[in-house]
C-alpha atoms as a PDB file:
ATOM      1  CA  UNK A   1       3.897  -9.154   6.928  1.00  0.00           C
ATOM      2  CA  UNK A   2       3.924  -7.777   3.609  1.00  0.00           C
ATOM      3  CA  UNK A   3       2.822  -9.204   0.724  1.00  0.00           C
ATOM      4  CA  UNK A   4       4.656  -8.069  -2.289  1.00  0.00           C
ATOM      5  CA  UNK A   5       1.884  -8.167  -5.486  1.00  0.00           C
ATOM      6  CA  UNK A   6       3.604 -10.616  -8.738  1.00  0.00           C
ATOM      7  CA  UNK A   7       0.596 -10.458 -10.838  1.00  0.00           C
ATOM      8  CA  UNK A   8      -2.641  -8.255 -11.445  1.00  0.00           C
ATOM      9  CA  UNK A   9      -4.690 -11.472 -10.671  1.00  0.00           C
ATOM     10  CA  UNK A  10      -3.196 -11.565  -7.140  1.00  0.00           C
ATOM     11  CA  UNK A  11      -3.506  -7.831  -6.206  1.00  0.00           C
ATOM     12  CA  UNK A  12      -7.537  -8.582  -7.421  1.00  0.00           C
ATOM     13  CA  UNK A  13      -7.847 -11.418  -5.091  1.00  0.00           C
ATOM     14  CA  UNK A  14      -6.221  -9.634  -2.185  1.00  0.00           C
ATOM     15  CA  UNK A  15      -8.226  -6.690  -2.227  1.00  0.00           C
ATOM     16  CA  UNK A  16     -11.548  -8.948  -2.603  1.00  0.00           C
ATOM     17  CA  UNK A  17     -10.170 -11.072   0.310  1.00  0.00           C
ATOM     18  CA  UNK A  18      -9.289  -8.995   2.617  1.00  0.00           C
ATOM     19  CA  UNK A  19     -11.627  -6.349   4.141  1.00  0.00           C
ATOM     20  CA  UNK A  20      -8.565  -3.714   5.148  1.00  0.00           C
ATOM     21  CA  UNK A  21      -5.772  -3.152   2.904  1.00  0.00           C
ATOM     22  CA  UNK A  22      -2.693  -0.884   2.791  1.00  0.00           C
ATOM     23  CA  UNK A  23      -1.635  -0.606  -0.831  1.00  0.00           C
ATOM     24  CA  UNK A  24       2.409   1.151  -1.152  1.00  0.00           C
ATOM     25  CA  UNK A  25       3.128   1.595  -4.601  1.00  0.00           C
ATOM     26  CA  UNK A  26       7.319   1.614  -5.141  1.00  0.00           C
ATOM     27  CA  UNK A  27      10.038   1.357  -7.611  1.00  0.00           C
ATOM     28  CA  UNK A  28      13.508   0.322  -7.274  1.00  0.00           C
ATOM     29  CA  UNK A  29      14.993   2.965  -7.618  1.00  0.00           C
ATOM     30  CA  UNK A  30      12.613   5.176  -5.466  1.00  0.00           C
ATOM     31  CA  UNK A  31      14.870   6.261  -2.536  1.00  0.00           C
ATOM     32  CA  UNK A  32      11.605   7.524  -0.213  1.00  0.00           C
ATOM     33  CA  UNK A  33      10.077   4.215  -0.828  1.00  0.00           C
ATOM     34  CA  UNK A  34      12.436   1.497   0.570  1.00  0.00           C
ATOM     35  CA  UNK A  35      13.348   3.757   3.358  1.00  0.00           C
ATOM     36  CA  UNK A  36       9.330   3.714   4.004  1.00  0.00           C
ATOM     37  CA  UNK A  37       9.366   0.540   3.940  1.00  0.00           C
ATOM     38  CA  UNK A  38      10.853   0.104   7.743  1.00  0.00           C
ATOM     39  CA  UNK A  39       8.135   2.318   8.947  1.00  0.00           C
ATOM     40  CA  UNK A  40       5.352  -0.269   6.968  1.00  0.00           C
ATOM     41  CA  UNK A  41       6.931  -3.238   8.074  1.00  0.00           C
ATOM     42  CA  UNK A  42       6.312  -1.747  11.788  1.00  0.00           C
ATOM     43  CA  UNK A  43       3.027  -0.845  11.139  1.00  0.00           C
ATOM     44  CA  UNK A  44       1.830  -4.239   9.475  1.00  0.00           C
ATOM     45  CA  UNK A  45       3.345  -6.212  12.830  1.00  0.00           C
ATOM     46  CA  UNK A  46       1.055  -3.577  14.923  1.00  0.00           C
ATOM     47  CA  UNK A  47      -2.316  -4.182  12.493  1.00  0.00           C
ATOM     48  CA  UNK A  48      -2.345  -7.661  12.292  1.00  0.00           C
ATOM     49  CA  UNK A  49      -5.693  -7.009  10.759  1.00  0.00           C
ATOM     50  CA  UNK A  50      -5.110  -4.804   7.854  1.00  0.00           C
ATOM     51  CA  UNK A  51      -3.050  -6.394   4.912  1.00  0.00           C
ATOM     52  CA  UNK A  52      -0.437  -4.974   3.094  1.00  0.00           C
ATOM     53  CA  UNK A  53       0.612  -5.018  -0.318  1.00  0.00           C
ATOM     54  CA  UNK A  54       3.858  -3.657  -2.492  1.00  0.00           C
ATOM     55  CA  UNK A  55       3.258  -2.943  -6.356  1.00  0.00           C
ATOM     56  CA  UNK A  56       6.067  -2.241  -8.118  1.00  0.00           C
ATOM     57  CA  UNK A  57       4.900   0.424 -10.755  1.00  0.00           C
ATOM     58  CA  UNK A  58       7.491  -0.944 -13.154  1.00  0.00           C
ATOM     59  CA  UNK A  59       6.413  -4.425 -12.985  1.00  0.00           C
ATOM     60  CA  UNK A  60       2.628  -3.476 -13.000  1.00  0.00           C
ATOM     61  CA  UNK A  61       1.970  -0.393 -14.448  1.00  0.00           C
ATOM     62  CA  UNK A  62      -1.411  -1.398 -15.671  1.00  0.00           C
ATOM     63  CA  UNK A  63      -2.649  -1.632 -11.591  1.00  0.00           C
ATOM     64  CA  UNK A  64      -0.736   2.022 -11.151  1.00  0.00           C
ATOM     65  CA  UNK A  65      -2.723   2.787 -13.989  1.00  0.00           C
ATOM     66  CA  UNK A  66      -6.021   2.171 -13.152  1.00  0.00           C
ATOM     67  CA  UNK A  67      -5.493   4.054  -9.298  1.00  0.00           C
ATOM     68  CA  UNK A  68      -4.094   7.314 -11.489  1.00  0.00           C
ATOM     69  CA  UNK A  69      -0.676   6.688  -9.075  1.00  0.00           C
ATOM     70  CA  UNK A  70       1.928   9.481 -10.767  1.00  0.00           C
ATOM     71  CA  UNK A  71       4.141   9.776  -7.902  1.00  0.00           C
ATOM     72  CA  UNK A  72       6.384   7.644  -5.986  1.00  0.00           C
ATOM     73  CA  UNK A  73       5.587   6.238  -3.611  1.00  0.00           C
ATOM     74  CA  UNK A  74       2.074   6.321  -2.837  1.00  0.00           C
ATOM     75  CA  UNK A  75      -0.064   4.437  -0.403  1.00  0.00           C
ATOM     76  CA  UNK A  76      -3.631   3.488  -0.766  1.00  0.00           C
ATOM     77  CA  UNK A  77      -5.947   2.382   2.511  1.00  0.00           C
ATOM     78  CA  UNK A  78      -8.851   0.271   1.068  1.00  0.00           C
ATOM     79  CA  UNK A  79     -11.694  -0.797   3.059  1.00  0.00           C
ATOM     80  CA  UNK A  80     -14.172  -3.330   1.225  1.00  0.00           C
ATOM     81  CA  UNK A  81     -11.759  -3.182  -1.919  1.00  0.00           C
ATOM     82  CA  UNK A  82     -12.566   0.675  -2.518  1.00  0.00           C
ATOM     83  CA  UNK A  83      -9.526   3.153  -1.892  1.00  0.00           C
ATOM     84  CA  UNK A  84     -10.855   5.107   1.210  1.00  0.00           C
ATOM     85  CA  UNK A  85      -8.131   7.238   1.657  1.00  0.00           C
ATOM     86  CA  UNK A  86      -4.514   7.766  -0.171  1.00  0.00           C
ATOM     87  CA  UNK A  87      -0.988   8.949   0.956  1.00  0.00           C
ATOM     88  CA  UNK A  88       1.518  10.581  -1.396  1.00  0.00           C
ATOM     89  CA  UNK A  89       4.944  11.159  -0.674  1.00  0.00           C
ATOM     90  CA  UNK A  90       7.077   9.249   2.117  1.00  0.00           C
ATOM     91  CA  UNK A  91       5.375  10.207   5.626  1.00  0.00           C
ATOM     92  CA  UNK A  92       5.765   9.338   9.049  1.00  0.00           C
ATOM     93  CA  UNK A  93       4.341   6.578  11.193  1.00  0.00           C
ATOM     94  CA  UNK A  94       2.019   8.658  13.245  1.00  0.00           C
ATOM     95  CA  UNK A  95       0.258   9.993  10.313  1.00  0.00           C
ATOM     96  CA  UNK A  96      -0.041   6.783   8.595  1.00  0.00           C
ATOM     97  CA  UNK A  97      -0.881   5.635  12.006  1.00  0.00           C
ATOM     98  CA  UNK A  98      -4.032   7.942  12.432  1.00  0.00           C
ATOM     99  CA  UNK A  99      -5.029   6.726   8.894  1.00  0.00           C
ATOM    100  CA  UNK A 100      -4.810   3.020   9.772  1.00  0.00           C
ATOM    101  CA  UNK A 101      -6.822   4.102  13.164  1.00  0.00           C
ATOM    102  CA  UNK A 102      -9.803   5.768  10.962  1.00  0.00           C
ATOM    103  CA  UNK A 103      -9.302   2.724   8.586  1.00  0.00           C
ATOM    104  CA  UNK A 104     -10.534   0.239  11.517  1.00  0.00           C
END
């Protein structure tokens, strides 16, 4: 599952939460990022134990702000609620794969 972020409060109390997250920051009209989308949804049924989270940039710039995200889309992988490793561009599953592996 996929938990798509509404409010700043929310993405806080995620990443606090949950030990392993997977951060994909999108815009509507970002082609590359709804057609990575499939490829998350995949992964996130495979990693039950990482959570994922969608920011839209344009809704909540101020938490692309604060992770210096300039390009669409970009993924962060957060362990303890500290980015531990980040992903620009769209990208395959077996590369986010082998991140997701080191992530565990």
């Amino acid at each position: 599952m996929i938990i798509e972020i509404k409010s700043v409060e929310e993405f806080e109390a995620q990443i606090v939460k949950n030990k392993k997250c997977v951060v994909k920051f999108w815009a509507q009209w970002c082609v590359p990022c709804r057609k990575l989308d499939e490829v998350i949804e995949t992964l996130a049924r495979t990693y039950s134990d990482i959570v994922f989270l969608k920011v839209n940039v344009e809704l909540l710039p101020s938490i692309s702000s604060k992770y210096f995200i300039s390009n669409l889309p970009t993924m962060l992988f957060m362990k303890d609620g500290s980015v531990f490793k980040q992903m620009v561009g769209s990208t395959d599953k077996n590369k986010i794969s082998g991140v997701l592996k080191d992530l565990a």
